[in-house]
Protein backbone atom coordinates (compact mmCIF):
# COMPACT_ATOMS: atom_id res chain seq x y z
CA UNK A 1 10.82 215.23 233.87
CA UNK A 2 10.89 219.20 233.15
CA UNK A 3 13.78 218.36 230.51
CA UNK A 4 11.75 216.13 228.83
CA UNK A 5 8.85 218.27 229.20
CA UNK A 6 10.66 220.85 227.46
CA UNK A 7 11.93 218.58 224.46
CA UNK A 8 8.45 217.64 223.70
CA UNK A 9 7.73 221.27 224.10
CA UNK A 10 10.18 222.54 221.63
CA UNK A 11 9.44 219.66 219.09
CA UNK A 12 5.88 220.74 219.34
CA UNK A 13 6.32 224.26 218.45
CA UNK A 14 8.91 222.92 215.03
CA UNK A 15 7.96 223.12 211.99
CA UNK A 16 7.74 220.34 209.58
CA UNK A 17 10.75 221.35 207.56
CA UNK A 18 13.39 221.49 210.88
CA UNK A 19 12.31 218.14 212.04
CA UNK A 20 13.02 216.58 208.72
CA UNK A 21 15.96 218.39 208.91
CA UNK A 22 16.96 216.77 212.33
CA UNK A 23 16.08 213.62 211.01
CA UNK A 24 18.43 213.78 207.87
CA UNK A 25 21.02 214.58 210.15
CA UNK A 26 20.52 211.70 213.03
CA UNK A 27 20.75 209.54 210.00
CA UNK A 28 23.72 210.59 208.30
CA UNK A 29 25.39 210.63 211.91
CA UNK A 30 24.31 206.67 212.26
CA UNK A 31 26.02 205.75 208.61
CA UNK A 32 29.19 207.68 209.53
CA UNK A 33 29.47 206.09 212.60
CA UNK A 34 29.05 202.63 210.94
CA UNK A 35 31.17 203.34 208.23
CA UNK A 36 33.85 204.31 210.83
CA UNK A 37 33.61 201.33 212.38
CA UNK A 38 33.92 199.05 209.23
CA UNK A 39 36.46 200.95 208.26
CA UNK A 40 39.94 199.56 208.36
CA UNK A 41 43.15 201.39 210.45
CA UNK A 42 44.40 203.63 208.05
CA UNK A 43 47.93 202.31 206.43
CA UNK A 44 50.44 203.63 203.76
CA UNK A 45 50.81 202.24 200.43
CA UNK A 46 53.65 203.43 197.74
CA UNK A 47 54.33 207.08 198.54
CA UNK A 48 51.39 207.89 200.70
CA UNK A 49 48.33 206.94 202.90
CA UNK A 50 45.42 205.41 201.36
CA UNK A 51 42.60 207.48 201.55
CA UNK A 52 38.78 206.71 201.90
CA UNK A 53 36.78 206.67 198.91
CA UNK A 54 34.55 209.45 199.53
CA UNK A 55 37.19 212.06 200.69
CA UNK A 56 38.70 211.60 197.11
CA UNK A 57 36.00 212.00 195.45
CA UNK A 58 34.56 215.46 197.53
CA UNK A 59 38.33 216.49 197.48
CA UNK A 60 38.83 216.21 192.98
CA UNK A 61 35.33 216.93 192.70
CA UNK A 62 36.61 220.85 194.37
CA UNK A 63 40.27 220.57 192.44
CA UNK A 64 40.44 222.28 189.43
CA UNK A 65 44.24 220.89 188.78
CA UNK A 66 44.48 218.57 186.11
CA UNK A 67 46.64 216.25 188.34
CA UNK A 68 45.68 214.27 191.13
CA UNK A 69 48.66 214.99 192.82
CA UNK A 70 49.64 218.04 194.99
CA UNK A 71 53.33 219.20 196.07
CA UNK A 72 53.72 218.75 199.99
CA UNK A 73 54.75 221.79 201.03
CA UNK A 74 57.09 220.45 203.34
CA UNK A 75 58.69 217.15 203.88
CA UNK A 76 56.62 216.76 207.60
CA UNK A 77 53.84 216.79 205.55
CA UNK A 78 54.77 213.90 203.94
CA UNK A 79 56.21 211.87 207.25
CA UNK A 80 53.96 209.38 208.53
CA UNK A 81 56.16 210.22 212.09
CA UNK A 82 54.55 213.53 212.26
CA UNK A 83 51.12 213.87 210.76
CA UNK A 84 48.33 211.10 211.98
CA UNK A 85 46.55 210.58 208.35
CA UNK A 86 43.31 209.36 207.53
CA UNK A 87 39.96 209.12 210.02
CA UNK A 88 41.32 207.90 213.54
CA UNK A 89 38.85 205.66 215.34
CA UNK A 90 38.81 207.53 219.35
CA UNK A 91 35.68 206.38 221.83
CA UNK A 92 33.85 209.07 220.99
CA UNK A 93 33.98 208.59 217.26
CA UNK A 94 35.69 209.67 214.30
CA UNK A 95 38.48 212.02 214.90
CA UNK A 96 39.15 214.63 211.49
CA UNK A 97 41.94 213.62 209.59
CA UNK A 98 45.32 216.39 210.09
CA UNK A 99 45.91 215.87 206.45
CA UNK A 100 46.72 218.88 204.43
CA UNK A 101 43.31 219.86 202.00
CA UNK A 102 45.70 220.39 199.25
CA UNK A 103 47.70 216.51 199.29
CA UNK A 104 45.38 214.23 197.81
CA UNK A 105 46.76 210.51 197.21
CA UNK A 106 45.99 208.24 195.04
CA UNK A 107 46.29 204.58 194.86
CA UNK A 108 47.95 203.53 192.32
CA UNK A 109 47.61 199.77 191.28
CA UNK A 110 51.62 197.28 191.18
CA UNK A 111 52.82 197.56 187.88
CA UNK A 112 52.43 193.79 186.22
CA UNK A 113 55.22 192.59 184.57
CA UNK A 114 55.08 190.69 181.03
CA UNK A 115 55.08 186.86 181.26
CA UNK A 116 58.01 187.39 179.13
CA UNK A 117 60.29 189.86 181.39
CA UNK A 118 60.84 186.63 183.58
CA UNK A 119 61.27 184.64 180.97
CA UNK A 120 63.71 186.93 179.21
CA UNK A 121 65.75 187.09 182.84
CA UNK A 122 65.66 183.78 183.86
CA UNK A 123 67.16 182.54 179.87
CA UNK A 124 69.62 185.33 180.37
CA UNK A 125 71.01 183.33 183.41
CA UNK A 126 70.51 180.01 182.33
CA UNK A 127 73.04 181.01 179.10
CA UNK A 128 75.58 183.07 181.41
CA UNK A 129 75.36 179.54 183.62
CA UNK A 130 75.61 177.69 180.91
CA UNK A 131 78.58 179.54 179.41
CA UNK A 132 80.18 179.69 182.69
CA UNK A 133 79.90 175.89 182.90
CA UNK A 134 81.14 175.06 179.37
CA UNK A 135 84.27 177.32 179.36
CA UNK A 136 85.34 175.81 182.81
CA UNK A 137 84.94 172.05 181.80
CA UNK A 138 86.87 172.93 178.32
CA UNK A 139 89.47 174.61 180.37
CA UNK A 140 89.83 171.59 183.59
CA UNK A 141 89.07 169.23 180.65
CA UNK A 142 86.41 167.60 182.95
CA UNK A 143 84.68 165.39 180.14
CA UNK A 144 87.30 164.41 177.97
CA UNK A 145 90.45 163.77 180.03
CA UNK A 146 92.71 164.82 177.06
CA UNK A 147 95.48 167.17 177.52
CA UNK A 148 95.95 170.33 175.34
CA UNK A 149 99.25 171.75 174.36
CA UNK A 150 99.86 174.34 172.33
CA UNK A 151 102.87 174.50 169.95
CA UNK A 152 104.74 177.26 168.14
CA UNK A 153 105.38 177.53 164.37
CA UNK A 154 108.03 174.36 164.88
CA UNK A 155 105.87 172.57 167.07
CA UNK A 156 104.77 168.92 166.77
CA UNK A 157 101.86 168.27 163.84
CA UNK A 158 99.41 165.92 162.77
CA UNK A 159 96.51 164.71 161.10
CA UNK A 160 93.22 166.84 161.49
CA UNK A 161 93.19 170.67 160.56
CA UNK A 162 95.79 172.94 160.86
CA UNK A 163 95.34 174.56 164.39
CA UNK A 164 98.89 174.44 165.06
CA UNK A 165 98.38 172.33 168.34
CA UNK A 166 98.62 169.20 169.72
CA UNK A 167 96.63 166.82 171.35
CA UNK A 168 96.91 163.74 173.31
CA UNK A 169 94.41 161.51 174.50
CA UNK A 170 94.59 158.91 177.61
CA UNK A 171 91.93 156.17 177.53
CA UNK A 172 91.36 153.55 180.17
CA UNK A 173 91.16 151.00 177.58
CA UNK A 174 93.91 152.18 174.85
CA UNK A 175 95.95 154.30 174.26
CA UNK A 176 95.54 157.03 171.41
CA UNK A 177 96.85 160.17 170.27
CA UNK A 178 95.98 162.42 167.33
CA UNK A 179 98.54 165.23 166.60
CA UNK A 180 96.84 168.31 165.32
CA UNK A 181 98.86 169.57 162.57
CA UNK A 182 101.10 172.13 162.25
CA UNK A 183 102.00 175.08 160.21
CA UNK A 184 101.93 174.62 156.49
CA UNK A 185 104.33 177.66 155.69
CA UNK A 186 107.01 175.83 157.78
CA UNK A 187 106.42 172.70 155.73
CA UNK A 188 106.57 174.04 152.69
CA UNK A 189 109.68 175.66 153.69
CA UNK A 190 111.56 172.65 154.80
CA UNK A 191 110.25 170.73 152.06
CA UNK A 192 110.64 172.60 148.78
CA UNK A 193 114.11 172.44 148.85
CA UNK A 194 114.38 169.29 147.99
CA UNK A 195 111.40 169.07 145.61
CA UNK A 196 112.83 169.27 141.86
CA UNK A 197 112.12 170.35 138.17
CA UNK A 198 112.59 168.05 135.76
CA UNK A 199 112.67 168.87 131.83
CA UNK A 200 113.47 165.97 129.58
CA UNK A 201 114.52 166.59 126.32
CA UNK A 202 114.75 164.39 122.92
CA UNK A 203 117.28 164.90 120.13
CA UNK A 204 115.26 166.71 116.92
CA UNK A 205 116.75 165.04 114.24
CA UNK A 206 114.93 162.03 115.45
CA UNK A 207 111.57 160.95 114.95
CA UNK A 208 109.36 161.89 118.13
CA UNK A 209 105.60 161.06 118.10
CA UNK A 210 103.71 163.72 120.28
CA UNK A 211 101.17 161.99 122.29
CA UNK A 212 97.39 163.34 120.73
CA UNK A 213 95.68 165.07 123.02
CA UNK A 214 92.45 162.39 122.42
CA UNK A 215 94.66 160.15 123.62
CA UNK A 216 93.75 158.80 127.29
CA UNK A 217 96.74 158.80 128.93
CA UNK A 218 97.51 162.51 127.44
CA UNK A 219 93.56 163.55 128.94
CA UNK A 220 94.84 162.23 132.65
CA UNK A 221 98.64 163.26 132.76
CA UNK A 222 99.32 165.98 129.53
CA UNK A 223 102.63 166.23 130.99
CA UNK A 224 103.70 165.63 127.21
CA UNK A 225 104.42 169.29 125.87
CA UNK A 226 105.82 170.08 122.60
CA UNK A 227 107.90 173.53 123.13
CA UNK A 228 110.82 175.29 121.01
CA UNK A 229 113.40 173.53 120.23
CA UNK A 230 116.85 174.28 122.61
CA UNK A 231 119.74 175.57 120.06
CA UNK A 232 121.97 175.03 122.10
CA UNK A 233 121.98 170.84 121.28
CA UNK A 234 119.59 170.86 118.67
CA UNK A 235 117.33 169.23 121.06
CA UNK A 236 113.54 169.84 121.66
CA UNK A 237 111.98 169.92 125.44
CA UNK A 238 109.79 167.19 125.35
CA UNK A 239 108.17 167.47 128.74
CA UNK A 240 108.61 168.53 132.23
CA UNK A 241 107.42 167.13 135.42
CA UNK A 242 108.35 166.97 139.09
CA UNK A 243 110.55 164.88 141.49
CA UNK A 244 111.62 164.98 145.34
CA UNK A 245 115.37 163.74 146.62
CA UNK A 246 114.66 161.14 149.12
CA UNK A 247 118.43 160.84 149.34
CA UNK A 248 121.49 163.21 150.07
CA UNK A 249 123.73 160.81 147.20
CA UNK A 250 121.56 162.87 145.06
CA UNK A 251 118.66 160.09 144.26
CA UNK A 252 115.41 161.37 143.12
CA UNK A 253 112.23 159.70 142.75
CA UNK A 254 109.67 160.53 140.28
CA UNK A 255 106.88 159.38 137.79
CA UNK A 256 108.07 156.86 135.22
CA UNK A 257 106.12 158.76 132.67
CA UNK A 258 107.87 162.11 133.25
CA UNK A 259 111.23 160.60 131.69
CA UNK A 260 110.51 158.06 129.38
CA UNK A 261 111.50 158.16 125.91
CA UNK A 262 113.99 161.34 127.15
CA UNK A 263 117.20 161.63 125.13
CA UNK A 264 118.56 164.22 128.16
CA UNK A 265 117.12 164.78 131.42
CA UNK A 266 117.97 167.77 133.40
CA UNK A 267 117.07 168.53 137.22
CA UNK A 268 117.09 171.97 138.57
CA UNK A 269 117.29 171.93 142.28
CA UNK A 270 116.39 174.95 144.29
CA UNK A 271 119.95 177.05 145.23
CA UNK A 272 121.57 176.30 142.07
CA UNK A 273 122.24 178.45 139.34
CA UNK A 274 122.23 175.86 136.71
CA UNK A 275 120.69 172.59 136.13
CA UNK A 276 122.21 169.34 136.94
CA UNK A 277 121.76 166.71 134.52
CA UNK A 278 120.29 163.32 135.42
CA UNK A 279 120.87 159.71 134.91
CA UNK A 280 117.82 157.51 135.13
CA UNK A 281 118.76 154.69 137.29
CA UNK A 282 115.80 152.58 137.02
CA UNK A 283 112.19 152.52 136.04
CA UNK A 284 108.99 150.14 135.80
CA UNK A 285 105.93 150.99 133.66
CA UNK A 286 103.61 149.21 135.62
CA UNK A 287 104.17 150.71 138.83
CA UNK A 288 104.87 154.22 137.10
CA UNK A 289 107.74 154.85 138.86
CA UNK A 290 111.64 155.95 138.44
CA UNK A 291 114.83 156.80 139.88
CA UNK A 292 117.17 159.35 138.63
CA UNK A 293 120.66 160.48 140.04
CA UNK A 294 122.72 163.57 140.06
CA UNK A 295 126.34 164.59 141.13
CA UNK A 296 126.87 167.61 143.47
CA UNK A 297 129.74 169.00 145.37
CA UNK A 298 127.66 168.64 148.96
CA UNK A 299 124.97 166.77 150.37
CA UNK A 300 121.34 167.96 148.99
CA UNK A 301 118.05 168.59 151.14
CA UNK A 302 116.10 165.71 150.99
CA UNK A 303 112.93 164.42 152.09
CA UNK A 304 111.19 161.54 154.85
CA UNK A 305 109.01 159.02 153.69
CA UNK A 306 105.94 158.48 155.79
CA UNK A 307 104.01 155.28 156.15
CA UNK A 308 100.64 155.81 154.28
CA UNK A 309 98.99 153.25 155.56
CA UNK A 310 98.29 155.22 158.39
CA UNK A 311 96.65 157.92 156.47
CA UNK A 312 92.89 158.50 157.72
CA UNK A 313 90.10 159.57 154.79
CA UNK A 314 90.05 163.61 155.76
CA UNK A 315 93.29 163.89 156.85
CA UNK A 316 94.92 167.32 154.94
CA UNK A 317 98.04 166.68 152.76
CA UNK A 318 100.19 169.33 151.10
CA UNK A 319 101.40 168.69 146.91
CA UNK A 320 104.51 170.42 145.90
CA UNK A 321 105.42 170.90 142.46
CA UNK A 322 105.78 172.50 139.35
CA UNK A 323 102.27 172.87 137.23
CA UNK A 324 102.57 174.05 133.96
CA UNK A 325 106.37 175.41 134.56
CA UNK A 326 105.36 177.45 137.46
CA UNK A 327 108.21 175.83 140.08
CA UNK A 328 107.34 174.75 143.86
CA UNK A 329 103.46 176.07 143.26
CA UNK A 330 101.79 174.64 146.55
CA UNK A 331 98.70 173.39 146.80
CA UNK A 332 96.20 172.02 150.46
CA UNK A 333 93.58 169.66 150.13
CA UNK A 334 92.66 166.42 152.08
CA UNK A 335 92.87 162.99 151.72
CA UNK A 336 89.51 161.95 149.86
CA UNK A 337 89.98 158.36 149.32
CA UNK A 338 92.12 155.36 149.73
CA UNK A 339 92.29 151.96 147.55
CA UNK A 340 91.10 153.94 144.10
CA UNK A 341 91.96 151.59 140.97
CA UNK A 342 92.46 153.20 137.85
CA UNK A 343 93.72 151.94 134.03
CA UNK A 344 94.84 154.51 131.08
CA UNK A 345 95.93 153.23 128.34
CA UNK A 346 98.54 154.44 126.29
CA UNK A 347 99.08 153.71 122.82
CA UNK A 348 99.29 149.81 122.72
CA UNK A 349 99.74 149.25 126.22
CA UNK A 350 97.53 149.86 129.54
CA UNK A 351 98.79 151.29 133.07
CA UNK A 352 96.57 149.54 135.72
CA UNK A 353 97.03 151.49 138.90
CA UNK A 354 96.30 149.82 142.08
CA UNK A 355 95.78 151.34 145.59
CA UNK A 356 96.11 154.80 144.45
CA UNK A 357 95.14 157.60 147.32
CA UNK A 358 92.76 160.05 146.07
CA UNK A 359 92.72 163.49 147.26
CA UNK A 360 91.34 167.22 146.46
CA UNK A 361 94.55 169.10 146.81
CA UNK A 362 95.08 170.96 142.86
CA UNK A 363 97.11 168.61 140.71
CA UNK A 364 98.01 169.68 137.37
CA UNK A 365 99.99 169.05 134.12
CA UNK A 366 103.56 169.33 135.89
CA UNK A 367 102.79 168.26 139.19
CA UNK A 368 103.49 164.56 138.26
CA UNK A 369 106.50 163.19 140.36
CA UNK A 370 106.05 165.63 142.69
CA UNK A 371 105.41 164.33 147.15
CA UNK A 372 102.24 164.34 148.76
CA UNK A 373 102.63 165.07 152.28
CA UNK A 374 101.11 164.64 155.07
CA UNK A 375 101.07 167.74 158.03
CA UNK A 376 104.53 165.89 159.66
CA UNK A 377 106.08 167.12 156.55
CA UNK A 378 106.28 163.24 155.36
CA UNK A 379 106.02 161.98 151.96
CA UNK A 380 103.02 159.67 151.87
CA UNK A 381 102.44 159.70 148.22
CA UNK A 382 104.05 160.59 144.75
CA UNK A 383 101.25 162.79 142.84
CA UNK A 384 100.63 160.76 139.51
CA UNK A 385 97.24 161.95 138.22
CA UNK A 386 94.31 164.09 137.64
CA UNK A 387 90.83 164.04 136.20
CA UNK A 388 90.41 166.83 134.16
CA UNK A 389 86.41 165.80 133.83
CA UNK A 390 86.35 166.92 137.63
CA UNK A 391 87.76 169.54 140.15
CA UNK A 392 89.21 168.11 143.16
CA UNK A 393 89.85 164.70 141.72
CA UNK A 394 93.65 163.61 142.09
CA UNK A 395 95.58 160.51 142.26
CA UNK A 396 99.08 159.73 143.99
CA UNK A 397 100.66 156.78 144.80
CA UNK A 398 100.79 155.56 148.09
CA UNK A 399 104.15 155.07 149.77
CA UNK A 400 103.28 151.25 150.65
CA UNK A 401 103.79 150.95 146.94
CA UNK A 402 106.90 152.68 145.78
CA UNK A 403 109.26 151.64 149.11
CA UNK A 404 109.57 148.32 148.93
CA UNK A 405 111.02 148.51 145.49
CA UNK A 406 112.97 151.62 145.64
CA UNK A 407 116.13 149.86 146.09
CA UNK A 408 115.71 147.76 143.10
CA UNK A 409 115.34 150.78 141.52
CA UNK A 410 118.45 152.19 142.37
CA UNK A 411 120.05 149.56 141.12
CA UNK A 412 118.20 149.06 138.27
CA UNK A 413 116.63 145.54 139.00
CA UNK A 414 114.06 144.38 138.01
CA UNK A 415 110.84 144.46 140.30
CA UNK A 416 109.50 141.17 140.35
CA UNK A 417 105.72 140.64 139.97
CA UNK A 418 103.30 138.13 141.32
CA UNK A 419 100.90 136.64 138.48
CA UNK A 420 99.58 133.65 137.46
CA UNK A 421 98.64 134.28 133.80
CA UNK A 422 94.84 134.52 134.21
CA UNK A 423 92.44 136.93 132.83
CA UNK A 424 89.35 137.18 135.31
CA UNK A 425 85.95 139.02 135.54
CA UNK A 426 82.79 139.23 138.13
CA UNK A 427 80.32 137.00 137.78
CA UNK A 428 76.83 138.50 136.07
CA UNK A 429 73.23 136.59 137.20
CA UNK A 430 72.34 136.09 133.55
CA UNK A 431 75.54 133.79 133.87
CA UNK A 432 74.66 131.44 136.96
CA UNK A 433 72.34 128.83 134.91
CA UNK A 434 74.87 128.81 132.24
CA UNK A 435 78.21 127.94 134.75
CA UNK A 436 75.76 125.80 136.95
CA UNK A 437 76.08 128.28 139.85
CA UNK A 438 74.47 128.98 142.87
CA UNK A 439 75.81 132.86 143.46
CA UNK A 440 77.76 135.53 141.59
CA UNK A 441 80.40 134.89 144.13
CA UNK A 442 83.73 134.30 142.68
CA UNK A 443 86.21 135.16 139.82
CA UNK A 444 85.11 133.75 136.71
CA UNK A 445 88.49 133.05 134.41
CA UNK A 446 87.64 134.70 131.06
CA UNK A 447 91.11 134.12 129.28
CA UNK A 448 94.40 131.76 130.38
CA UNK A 449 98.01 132.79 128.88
CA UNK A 450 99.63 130.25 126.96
CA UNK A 451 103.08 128.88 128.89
CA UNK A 452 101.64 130.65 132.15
CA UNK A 453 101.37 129.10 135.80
CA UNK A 454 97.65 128.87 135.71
CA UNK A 455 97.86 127.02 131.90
CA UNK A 456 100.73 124.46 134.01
CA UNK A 457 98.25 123.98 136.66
CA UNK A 458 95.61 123.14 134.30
CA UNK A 459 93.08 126.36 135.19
CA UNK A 460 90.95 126.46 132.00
CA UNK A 461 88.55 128.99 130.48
CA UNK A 462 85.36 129.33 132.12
CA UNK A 463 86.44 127.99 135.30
CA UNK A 464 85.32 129.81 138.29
CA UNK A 465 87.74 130.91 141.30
CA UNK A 466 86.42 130.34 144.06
CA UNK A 467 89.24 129.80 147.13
CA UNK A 468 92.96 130.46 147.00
CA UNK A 469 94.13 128.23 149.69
CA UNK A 470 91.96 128.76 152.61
CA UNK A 471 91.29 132.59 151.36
CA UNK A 472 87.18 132.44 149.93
CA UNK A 473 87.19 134.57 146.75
CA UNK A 474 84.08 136.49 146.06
CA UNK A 475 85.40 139.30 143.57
CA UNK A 476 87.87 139.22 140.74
CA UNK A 477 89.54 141.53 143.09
CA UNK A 478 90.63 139.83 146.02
CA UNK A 479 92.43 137.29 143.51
CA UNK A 480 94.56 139.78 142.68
CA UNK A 481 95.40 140.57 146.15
CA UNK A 482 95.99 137.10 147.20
CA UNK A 483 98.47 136.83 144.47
CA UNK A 484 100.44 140.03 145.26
CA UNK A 485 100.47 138.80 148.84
CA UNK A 486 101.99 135.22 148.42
CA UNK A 487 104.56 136.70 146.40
CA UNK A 488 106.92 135.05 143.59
CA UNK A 489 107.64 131.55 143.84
CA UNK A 490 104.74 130.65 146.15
CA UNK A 491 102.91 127.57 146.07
CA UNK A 492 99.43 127.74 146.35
CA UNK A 493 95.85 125.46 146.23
CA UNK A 494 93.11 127.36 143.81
CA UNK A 495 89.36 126.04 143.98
CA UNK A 496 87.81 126.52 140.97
CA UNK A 497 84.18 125.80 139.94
CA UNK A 498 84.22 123.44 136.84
CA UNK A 499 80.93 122.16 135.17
CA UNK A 500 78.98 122.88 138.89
CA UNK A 501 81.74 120.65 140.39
CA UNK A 502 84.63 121.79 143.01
CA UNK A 503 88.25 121.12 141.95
CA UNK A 504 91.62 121.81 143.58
CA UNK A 505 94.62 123.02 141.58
CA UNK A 506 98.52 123.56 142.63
CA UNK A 507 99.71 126.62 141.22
CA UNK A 508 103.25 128.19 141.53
CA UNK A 509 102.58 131.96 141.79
CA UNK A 510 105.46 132.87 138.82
CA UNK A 511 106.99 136.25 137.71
CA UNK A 512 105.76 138.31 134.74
CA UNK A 513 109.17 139.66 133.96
CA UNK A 514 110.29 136.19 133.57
CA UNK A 515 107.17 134.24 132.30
């Protein structure tokens, strides 16, 4: 009762001023105390505590330091073990902080990343996966189930580009392997031993017509050059060309072009001093083709004969031979076409050229005669031609061609050939309402030999070819093949078209060397 007394006492006798004073400071007590108790436990964040708003702001508001940092002055200061920091919440109230006046700490806000840093990272290991996944399946040959061996400078070779390996394949289905190829340096140094020069030579007292160089044959092969005359023998060089031995006797196979009309023909073979003069054996114009023969003391290198009928479009070949006098010049291309049908004529008489392989390997005046070979080191073709319109445009003549008949040729038969004595041409639309036909397909017979099969047979002009036996003809073509594959002597059924009506004629397939 007295205490209260005396409060109401001592408030009576205050002035204005104090008791607003008092007031102010009741208040401010009530907002601390409410702030304290909304007021989170303190906690540490990054390098230091997190501290309340307010402090900060009284603490930089007195630092004249540019940074909001301060040094600890000792590493307890710093040690959430020893020092309590931040307001403490006690019974009695808020509790001053022990935190050093000069360590202010700031909160500093997590450092965001770019979209792209994860993206960056997580590409990163998808390629070093990826890598890692490719390599191992390549190595254990996971996917393709084909088994890898590498080969040395001799080792086995093939048909795709030179890697100087080779592969094998096992299939569930088939069977199939592919040998890479191998080295071309090794090839061309077991096979240019037996690839030969050949000059030919014509006596210069006779007449000897140099080919013009308008003239078509001369624009394909120009193998036909005139050089100084040899005073030896009074005899002129009248060409030179290229030829392989195919076998150790001494037998050489070349170009028929390359020695005709030759008065001498003289072979220099690699290892020998002096040239070896030639015989020709045997030769046919149509096929362009010829054997020669030389005498030596020993065996000579020769060379294998591949099958090219195996040959793949893309394959790589090697030509040896001796362009423009430069001896055993080597050239690498691949095989750019098969089938390819050519004619040159050459003065009165025309070369037709069937089946001929086409490929890009460099084939110049010289090279004619000269093998084609495939990556086994196999002579698939005899190099015959170029277009000199084009780059990368040569023709050789496929082995299916020249090995059936090289034994004739040794022995100088003759090669027999399939004909029936018919000259034959596609069919044009503008043609159909005329031969009373329903479709261009078929040969249409355009000229028939007199004394020929066909003429015996009674095959007239105009008639159209449409079957030869139970073969349907639908180019000029395929007549041709069908003849060449029944061979001399065979009998045969030919429907023709005649007047929009179907006839069947017997025709003995006869021999154009003996019509």
């Amino acid at each position: 009762m007295d205490g209260s007394r005396n409060r109401d006492y001592d408030d009576f006798f205050r002035t204005s001023e104090e008791k607003d004073h008092d007031r102010t400071e009741d208040q401010v007590q009530h907002t601390q105390e409410a702030k304290v108790h909304e007021q989170p436990q303190s906690y540490y964040y990054a390098y230091g505590p997190y501290r309340p708003a307010e402090t900060r702001s009284n603490e930089q508001v007195s630092s004249q330091e540019n940074s909001t940092y301060a040094e600890p002055k000792s590493i307890e200061a710093i040690s959430p073990a020893a020092h309590d920091y931040g307001p403490r919440v006690t019974a009695g109230g808020i509790t001053a902080s022990h935190a050093p006046r000069d360590q202010v700490w700031q909160v500093q806000p997590p450092r965001r990343r770019g979209w792209w840093t994860g993206f960056l990272a997580a590409f990163v290991a998808c390629a070093l996966i990826m890598t890692g996944l490719v390599y191992a399946s390549d190595v254990n040959n996971w996917f393709t189930g084909s088994e890898v061996n590498a080969s040395g400078p001799n080792g086995s070779s093939g048909d795709n580009v030179p890697t100087g390996q080779t592969v094998s394949m096992d299939r569930t289905d088939s069977t199939a392997s592919a040998a890479l190829p191998g080295s071309i340096p090794d090839i061309v140094e077991q096979a240019s031993p037996a690839v030969v020069l050949i000059e030919t030579y014509v006596n210069a007292n006779r007449s000897y017509r140099i080919r013009s160089n308008m003239d078509f044959f001369e624009y394909f092969f120009r193998d036909r050059i005139q050089i100084q005359p040899d005073n030896s023998d009074n005899m002129i060089n009248s060409g030179l060309g290229t030829g392989f031995i195919f076998d150790k006797d001494g037998y050489i196979l070349t170009n028929e072009h390359v020695v005709s009309g030759a008065d001498k023909i003289y072979v220099t073979v690699q290892g020998y001093t002096e040239p070896f003069e030639a015989q020709l054996l045997g030769s046919d114009f149509d096929l362009d083709l010829a054997v020669l023969k030389i005498k030596g003391t020993k065996d000579f290198p020769t060379l294998p004969i591949g099958d090219s009928t195996e040959l793949r479009v893309g394959e790589w070949v090697t030509a040896i031979g001796n362009p423009l006098g430069y001896d055993h010049t080597v050239s690498v291309g691949v095989l750019s076409a098969k089938g390819r049908q050519i004619r040159i004529p050459e003065g009165n008489q025309v070369r037709y050229y069937e089946d001929l392989l086409q490929t890009d390997a460099s084939i110049n005046s010289g090279n004619s005669g000269g093998p084609l070979l495939n990556l086994k080191g196999e002579v698939v073709g005899i190099n015959t031609a170029v277009s000199t319109d084009a780059q990368g445009i040569g023709f050789a003549i496929p082995s299916s061609t020249f090995v059936p008949v090289i034994d004739l040729l040794k022995n100088n038969q003759s090669i027999p050939k399939p004909y029936i004595g018919v000259g034959i041409s596609n069919i044009e639309e503008s043609w159909l309402e005329d031969l009373k036909l329903e479709s261009t397909e078929g040969a249409l017979v355009t000229q028939v030999e007199v004394g020929s099969p066909a003429e015996r047979a009674g095959i007239r002009t105009w008639d159209v070819i449409i079957k030869i036996d139970d073969k349907k003809v639908t180019n000029y073509e395929q007549v041709k093949e069908y003849i060449l594959e029944l061979g001399v002597g065979a009998r045969t059924t030919i429907t023709v078209i005649r007047d929009g009506k179907e006839i069947q004629l017997g025709v003995i397939i006869g021999d154009r060397n003996n019509p």
